[in-house]
N, C-alpha and C. Protein backbone atom coordinates (compact mmCIF):
# COMPACT_ATOMS: atom_id res chain seq x y z
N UNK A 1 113.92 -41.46 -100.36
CA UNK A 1 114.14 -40.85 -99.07
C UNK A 1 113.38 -39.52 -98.97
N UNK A 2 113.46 -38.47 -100.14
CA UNK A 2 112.74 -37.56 -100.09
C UNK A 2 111.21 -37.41 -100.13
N UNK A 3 110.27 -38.40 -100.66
CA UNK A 3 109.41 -39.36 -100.66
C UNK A 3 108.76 -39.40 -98.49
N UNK A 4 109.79 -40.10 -98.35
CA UNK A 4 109.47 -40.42 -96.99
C UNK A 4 109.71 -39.22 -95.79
N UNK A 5 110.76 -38.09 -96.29
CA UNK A 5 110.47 -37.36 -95.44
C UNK A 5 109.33 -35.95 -95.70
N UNK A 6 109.09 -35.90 -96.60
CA UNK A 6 107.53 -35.20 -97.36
C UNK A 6 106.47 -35.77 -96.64
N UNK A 7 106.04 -37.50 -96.34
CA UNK A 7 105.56 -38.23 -95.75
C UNK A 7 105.49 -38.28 -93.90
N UNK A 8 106.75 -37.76 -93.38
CA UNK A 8 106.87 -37.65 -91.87
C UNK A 8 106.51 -36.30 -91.34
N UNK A 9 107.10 -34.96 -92.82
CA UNK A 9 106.30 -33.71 -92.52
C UNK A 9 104.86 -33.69 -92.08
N UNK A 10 104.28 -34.22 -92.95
CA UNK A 10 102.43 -34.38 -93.19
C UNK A 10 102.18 -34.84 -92.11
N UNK A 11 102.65 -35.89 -91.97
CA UNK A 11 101.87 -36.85 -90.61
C UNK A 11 102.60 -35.73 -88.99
N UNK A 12 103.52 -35.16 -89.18
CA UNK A 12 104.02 -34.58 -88.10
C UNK A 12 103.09 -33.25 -87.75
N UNK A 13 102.67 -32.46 -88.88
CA UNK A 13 101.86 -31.45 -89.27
C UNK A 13 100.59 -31.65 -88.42
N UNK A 14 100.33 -33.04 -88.95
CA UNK A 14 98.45 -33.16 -88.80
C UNK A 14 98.40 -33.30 -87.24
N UNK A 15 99.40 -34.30 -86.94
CA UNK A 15 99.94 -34.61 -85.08
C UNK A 15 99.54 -32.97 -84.03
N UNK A 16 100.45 -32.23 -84.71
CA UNK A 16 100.70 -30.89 -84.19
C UNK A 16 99.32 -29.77 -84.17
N UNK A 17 98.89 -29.76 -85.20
CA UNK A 17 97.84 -29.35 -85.76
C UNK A 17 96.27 -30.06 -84.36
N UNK A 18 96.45 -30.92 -84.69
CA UNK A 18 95.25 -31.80 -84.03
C UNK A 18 95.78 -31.15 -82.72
N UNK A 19 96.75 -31.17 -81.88
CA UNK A 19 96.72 -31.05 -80.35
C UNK A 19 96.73 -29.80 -80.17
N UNK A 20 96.99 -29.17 -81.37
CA UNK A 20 96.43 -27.13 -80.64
C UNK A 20 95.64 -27.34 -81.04
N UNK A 21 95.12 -27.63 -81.60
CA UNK A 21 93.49 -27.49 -81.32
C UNK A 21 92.97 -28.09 -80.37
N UNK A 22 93.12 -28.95 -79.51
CA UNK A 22 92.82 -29.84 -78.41
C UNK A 22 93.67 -28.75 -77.40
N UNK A 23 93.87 -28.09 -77.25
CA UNK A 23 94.29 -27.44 -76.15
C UNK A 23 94.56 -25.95 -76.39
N UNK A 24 93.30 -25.41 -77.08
CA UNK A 24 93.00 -24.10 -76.89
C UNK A 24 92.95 -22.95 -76.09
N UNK A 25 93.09 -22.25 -75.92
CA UNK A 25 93.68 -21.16 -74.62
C UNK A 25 92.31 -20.67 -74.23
N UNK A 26 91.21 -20.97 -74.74
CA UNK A 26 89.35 -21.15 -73.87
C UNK A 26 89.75 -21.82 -72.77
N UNK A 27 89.07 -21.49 -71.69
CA UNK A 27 88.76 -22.34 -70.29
C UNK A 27 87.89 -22.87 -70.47
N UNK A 28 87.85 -24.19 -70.05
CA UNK A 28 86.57 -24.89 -69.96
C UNK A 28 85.88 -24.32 -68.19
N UNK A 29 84.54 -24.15 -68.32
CA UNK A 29 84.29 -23.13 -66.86
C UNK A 29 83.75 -24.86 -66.43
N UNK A 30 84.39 -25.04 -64.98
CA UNK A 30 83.99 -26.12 -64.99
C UNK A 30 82.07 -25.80 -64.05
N UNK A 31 81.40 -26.93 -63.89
CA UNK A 31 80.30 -27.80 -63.32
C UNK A 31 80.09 -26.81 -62.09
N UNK A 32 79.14 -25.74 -62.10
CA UNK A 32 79.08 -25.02 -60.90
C UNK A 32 78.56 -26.21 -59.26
N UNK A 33 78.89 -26.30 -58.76
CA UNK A 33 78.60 -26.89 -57.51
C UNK A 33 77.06 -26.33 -56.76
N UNK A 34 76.28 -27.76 -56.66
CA UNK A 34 75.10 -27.01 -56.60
C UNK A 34 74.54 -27.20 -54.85
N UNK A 35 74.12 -26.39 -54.27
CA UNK A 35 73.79 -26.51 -52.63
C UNK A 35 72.57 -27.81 -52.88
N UNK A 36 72.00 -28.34 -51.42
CA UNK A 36 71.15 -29.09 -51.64
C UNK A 36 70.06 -28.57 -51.52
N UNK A 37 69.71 -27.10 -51.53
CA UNK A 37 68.61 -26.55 -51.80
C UNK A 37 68.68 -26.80 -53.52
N UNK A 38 69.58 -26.24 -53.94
CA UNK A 38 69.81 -25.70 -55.73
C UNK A 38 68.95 -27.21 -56.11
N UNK A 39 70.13 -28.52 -55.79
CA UNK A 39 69.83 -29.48 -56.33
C UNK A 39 68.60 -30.47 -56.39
N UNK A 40 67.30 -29.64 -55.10
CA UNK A 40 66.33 -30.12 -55.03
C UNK A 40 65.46 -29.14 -56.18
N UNK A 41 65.63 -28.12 -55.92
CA UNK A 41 64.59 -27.11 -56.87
C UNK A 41 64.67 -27.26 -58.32
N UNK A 42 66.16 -28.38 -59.05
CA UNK A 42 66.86 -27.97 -60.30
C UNK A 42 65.81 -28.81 -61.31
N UNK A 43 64.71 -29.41 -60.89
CA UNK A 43 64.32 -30.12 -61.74
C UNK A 43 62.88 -30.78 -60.96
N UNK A 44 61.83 -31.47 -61.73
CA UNK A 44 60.51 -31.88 -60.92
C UNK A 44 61.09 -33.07 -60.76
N UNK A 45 60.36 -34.09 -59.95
CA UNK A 45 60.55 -35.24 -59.46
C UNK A 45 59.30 -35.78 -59.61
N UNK A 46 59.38 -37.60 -59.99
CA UNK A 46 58.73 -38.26 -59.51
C UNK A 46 59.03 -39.63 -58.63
N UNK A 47 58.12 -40.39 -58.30
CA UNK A 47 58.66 -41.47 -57.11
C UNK A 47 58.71 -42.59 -58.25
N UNK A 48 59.53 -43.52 -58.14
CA UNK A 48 59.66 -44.37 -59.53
C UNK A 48 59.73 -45.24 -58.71
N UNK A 49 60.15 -45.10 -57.05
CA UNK A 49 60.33 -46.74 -56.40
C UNK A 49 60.43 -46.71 -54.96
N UNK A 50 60.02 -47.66 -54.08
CA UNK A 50 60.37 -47.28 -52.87
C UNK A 50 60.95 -48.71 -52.72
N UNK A 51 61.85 -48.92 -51.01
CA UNK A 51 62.48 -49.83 -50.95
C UNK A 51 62.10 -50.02 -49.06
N UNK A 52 62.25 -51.31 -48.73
CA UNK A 52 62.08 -51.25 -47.58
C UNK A 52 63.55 -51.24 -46.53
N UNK A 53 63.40 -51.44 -45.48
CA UNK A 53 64.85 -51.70 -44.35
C UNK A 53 65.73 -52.59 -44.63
N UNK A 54 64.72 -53.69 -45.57
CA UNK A 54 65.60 -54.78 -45.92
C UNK A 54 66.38 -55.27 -47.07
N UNK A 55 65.83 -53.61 -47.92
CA UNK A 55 66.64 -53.27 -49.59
C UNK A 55 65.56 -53.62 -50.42
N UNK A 56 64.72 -54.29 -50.09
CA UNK A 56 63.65 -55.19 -50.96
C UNK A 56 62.48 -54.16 -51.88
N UNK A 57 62.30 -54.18 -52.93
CA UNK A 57 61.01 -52.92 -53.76
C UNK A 57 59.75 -53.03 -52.94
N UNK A 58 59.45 -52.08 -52.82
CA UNK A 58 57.70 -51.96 -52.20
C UNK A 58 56.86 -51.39 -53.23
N UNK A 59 55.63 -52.48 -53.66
CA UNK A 59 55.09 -52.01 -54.77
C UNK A 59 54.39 -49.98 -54.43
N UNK A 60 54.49 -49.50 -55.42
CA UNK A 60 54.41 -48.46 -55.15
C UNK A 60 52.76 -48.08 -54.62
N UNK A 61 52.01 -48.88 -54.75
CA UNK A 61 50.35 -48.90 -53.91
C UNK A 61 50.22 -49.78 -52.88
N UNK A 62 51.15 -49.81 -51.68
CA UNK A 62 51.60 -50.47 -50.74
C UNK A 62 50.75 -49.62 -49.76
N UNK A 63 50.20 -49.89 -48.71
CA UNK A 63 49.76 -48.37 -48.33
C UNK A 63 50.49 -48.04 -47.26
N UNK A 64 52.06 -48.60 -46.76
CA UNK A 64 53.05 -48.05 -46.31
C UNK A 64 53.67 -46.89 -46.74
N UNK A 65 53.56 -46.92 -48.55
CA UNK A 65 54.11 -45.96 -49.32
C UNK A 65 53.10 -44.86 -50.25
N UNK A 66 52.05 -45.88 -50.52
CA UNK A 66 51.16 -44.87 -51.52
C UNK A 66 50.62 -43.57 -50.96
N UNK A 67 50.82 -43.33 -50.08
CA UNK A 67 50.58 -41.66 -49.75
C UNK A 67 52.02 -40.92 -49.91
N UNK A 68 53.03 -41.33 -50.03
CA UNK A 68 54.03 -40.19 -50.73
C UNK A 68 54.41 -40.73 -52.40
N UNK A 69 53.77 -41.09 -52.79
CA UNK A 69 53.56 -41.30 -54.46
C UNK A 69 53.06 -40.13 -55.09
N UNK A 70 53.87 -39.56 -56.24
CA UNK A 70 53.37 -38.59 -57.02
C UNK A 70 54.51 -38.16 -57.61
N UNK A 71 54.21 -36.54 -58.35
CA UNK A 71 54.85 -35.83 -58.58
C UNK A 71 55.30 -34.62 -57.59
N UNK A 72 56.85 -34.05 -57.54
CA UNK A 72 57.05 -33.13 -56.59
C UNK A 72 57.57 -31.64 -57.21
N UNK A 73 57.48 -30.88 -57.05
CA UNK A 73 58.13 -29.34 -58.17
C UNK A 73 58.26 -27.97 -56.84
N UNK A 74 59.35 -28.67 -56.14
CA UNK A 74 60.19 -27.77 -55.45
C UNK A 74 60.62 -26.51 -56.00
N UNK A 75 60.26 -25.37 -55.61
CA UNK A 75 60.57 -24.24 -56.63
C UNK A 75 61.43 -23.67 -55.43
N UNK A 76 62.52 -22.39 -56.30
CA UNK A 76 63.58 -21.99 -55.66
C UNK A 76 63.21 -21.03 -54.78
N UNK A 77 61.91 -20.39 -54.91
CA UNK A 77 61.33 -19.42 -54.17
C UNK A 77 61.33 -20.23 -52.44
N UNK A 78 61.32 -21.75 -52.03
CA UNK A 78 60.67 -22.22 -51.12
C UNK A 78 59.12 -22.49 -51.03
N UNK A 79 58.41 -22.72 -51.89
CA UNK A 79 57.31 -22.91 -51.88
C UNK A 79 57.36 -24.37 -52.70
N UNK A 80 56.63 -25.47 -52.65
CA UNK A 80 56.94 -26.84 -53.53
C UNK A 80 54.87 -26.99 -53.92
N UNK A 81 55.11 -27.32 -54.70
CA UNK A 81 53.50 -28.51 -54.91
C UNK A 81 53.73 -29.92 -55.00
N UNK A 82 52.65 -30.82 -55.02
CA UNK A 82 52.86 -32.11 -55.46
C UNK A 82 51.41 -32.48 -55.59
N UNK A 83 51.59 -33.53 -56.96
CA UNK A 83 50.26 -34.10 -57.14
C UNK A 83 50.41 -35.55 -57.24
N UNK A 84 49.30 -36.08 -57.46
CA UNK A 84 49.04 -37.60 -57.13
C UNK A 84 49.77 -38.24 -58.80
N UNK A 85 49.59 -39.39 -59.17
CA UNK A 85 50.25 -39.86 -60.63
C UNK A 85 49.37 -39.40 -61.51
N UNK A 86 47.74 -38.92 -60.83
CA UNK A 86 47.01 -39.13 -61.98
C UNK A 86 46.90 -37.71 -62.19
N UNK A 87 47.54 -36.07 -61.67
CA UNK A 87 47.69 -35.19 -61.20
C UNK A 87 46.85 -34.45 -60.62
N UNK A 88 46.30 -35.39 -60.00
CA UNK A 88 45.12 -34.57 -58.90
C UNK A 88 46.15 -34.12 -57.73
N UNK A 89 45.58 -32.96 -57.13
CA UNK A 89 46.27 -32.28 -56.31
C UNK A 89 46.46 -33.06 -54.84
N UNK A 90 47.98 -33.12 -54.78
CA UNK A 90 48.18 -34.03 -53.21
C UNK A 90 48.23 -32.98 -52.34
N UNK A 91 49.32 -31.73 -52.28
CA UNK A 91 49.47 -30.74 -51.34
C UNK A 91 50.06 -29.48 -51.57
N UNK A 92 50.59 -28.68 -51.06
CA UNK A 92 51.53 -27.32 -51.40
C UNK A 92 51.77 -26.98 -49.87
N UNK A 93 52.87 -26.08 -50.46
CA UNK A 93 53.12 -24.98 -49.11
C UNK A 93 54.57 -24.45 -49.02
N UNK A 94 55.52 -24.82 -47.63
CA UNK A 94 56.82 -24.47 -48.13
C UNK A 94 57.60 -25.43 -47.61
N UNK A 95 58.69 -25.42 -48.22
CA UNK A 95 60.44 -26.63 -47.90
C UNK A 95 61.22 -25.88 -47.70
N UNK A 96 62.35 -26.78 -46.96
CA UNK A 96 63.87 -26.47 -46.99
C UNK A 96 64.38 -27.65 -46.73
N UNK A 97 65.81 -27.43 -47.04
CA UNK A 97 66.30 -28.75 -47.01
C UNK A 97 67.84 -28.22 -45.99
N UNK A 98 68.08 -28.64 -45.31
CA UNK A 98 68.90 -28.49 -43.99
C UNK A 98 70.68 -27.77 -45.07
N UNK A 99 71.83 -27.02 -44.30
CA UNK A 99 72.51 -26.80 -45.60
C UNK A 99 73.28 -28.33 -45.73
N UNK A 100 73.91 -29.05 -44.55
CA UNK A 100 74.09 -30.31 -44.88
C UNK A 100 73.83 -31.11 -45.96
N UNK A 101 72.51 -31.01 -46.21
CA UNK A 101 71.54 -31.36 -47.57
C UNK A 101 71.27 -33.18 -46.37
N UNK A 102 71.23 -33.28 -44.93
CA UNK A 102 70.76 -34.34 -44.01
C UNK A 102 69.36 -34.37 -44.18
N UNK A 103 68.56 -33.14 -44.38
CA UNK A 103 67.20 -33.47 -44.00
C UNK A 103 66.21 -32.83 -45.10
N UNK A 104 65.08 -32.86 -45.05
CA UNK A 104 64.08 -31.73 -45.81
C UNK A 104 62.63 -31.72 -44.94
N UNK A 105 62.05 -30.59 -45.14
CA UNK A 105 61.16 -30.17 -43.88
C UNK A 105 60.22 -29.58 -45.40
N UNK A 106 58.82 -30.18 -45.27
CA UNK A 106 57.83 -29.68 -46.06
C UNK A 106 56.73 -29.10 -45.41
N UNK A 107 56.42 -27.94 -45.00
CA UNK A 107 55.08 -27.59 -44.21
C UNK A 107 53.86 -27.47 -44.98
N UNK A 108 52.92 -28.34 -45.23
CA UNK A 108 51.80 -28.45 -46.06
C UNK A 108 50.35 -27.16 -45.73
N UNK A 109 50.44 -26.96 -46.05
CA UNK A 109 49.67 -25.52 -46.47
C UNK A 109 48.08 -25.82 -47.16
N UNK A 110 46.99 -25.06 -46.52
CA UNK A 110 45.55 -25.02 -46.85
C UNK A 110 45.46 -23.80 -47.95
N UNK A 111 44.18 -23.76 -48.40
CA UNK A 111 44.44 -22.39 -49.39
C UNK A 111 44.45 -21.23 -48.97
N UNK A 112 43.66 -21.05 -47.33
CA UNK A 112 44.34 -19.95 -46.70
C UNK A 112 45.54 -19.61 -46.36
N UNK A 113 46.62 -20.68 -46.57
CA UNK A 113 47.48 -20.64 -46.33
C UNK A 113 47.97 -20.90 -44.71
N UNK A 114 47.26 -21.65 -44.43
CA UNK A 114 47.41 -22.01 -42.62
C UNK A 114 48.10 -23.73 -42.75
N UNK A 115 49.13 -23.93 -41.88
CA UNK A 115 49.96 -24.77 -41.61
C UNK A 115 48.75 -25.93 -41.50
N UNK A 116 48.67 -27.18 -42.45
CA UNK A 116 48.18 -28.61 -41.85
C UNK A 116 49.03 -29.90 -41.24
N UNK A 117 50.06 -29.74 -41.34
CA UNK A 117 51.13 -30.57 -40.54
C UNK A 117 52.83 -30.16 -41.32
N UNK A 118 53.67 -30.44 -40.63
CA UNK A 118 55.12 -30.32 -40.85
C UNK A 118 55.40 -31.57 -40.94
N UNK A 119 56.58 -32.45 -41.96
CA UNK A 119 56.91 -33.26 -41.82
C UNK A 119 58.47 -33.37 -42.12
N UNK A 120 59.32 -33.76 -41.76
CA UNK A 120 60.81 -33.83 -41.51
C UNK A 120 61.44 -35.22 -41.85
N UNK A 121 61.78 -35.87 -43.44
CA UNK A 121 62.20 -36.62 -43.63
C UNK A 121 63.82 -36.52 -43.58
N UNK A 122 64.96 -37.80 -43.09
CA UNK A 122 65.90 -37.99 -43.66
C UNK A 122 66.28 -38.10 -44.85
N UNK A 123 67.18 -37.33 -45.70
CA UNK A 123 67.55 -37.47 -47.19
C UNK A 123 68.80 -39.02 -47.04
N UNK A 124 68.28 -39.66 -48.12
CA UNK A 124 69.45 -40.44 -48.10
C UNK A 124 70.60 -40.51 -49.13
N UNK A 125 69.66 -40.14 -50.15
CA UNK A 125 70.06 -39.92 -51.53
C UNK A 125 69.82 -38.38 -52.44
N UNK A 126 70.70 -37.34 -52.44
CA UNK A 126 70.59 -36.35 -53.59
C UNK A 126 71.09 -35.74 -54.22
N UNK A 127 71.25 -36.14 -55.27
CA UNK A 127 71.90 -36.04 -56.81
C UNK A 127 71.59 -35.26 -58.09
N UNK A 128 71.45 -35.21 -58.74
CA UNK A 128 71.25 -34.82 -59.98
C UNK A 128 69.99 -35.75 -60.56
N UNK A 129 70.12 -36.90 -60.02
CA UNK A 129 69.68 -37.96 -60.69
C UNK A 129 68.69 -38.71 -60.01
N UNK A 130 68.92 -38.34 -58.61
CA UNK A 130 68.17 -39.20 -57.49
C UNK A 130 67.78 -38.21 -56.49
N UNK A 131 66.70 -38.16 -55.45
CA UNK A 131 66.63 -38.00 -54.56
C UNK A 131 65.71 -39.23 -54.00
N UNK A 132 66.04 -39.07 -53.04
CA UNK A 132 65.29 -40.40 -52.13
C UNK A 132 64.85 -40.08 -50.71
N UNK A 133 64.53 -40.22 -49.59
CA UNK A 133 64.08 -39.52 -48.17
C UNK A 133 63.92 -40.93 -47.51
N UNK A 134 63.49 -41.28 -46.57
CA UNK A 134 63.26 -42.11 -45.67
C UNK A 134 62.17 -41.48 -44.46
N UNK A 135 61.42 -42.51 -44.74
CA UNK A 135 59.67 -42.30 -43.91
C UNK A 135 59.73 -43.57 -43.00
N UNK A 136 59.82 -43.56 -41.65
CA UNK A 136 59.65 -44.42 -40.49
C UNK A 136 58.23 -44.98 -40.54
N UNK A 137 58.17 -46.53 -39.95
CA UNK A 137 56.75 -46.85 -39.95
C UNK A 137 56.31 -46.45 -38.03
N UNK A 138 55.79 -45.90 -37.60
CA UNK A 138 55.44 -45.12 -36.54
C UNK A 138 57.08 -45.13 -35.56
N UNK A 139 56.85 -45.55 -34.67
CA UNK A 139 58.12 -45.01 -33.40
C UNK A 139 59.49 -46.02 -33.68
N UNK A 140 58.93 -47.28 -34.35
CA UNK A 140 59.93 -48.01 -34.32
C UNK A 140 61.04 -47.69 -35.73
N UNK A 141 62.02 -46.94 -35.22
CA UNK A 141 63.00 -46.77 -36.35
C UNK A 141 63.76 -47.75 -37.18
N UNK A 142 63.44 -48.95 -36.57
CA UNK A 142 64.17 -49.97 -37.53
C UNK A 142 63.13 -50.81 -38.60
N UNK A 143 62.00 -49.98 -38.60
CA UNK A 143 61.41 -50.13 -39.83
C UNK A 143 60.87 -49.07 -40.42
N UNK A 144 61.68 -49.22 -41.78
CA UNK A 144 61.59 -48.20 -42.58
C UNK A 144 61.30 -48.29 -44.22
N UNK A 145 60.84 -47.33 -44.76
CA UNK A 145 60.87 -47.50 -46.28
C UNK A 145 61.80 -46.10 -47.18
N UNK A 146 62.25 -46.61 -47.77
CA UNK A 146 63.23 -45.45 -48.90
C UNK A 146 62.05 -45.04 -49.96
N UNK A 147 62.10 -43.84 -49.79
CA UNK A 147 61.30 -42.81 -51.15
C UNK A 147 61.81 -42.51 -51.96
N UNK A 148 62.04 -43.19 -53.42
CA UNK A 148 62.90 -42.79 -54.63
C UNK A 148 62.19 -42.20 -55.58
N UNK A 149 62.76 -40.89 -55.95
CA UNK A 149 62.34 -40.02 -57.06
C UNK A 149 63.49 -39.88 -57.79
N UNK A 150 63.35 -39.79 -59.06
CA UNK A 150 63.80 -39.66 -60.32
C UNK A 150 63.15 -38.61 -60.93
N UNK A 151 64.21 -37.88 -61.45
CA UNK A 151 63.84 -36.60 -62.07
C UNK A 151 62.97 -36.71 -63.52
N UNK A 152 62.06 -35.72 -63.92
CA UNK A 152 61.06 -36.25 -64.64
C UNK A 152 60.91 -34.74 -65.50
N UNK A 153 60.41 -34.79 -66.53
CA UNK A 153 59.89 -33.63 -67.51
C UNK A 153 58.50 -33.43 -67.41
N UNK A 154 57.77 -34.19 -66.65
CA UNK A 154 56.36 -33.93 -66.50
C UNK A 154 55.96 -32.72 -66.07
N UNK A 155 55.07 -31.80 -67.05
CA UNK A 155 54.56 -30.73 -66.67
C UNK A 155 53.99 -30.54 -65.90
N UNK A 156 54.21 -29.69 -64.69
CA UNK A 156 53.54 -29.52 -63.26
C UNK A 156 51.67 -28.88 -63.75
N UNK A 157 50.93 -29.33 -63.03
CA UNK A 157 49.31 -29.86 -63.58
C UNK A 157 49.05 -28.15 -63.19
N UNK A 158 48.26 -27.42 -63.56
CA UNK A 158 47.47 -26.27 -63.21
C UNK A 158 46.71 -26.02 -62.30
């Protein structure tokens, strides 16, 4: 009997032992909440896929889609670049992304720095993990293609 309660100490010990330590008087600080500006600037992007109106993949040299193919490196300042896959230079200038996180507005920029067009995609998707936009094929809105980027470690080109 004395045997077995020497035996219920130990195991009662280790029980006790294990859950203060599992519940330390540290705060865990939780997951700061990021705006959909934060969460566009937090990382570079590339396009890994586009999709059409009808869910279906569009090869990515479609030429519905191959002009927003590349890499993108939204910086927090408001200024973004992007280059082609092979990193030849596609464009620069400045973004925002609505606070909703509904839209993003890229104004493409010359090296004088003079406006060459504004363009205003719907966000459909943005995450941590995803962003995606939606590009209309001219007036008719019920055809459309999804722009999927996936966040990427690729070093933005010089």
């Amino acid at each position: 009997m004395r045997q077995l309660n020497k035996t219920l100490m130990v195991v009662l010990t280790v029980m006790i032992s294990t859950m203060a330590i599992g519940c330390s008087d540290e705060e865990i600080a939780p997951e700061k909440v990021m705006t959909p500006s934060e969460l566009l600037s937090s990382t570079a992007w590339e396009t890994t896929n586009a999709k059409d109106n009808e869910g279906q993949d569009v090869d990515l040299s479609d030429p519905n889609v191959s002009n927003f193919v590349g890499y993108a490196y939204f910086k927090a300042d408001g200024t973004f670049t992007m280059f082609n896959l092979d990193d030849s230079p596609k464009m620069k200038g400045d973004w925002t992304v609505s606070a909703d996180g509904q839209t993003r507005t890229i104004i493409a920029k010359n090296d004088q720095g003079e406006t060459l067009f504004t363009r205003v995609v719907d966000i459909t998707v943005l995450t941590k993990e995803e962003f995606t936009y939606r590009v209309h094929n001219g007036e008719d809105k019920t055809i459309y293609f999804d722009i999927v980027h996936t966040p990427t470690d690729h070093q933005e080109p010089k």
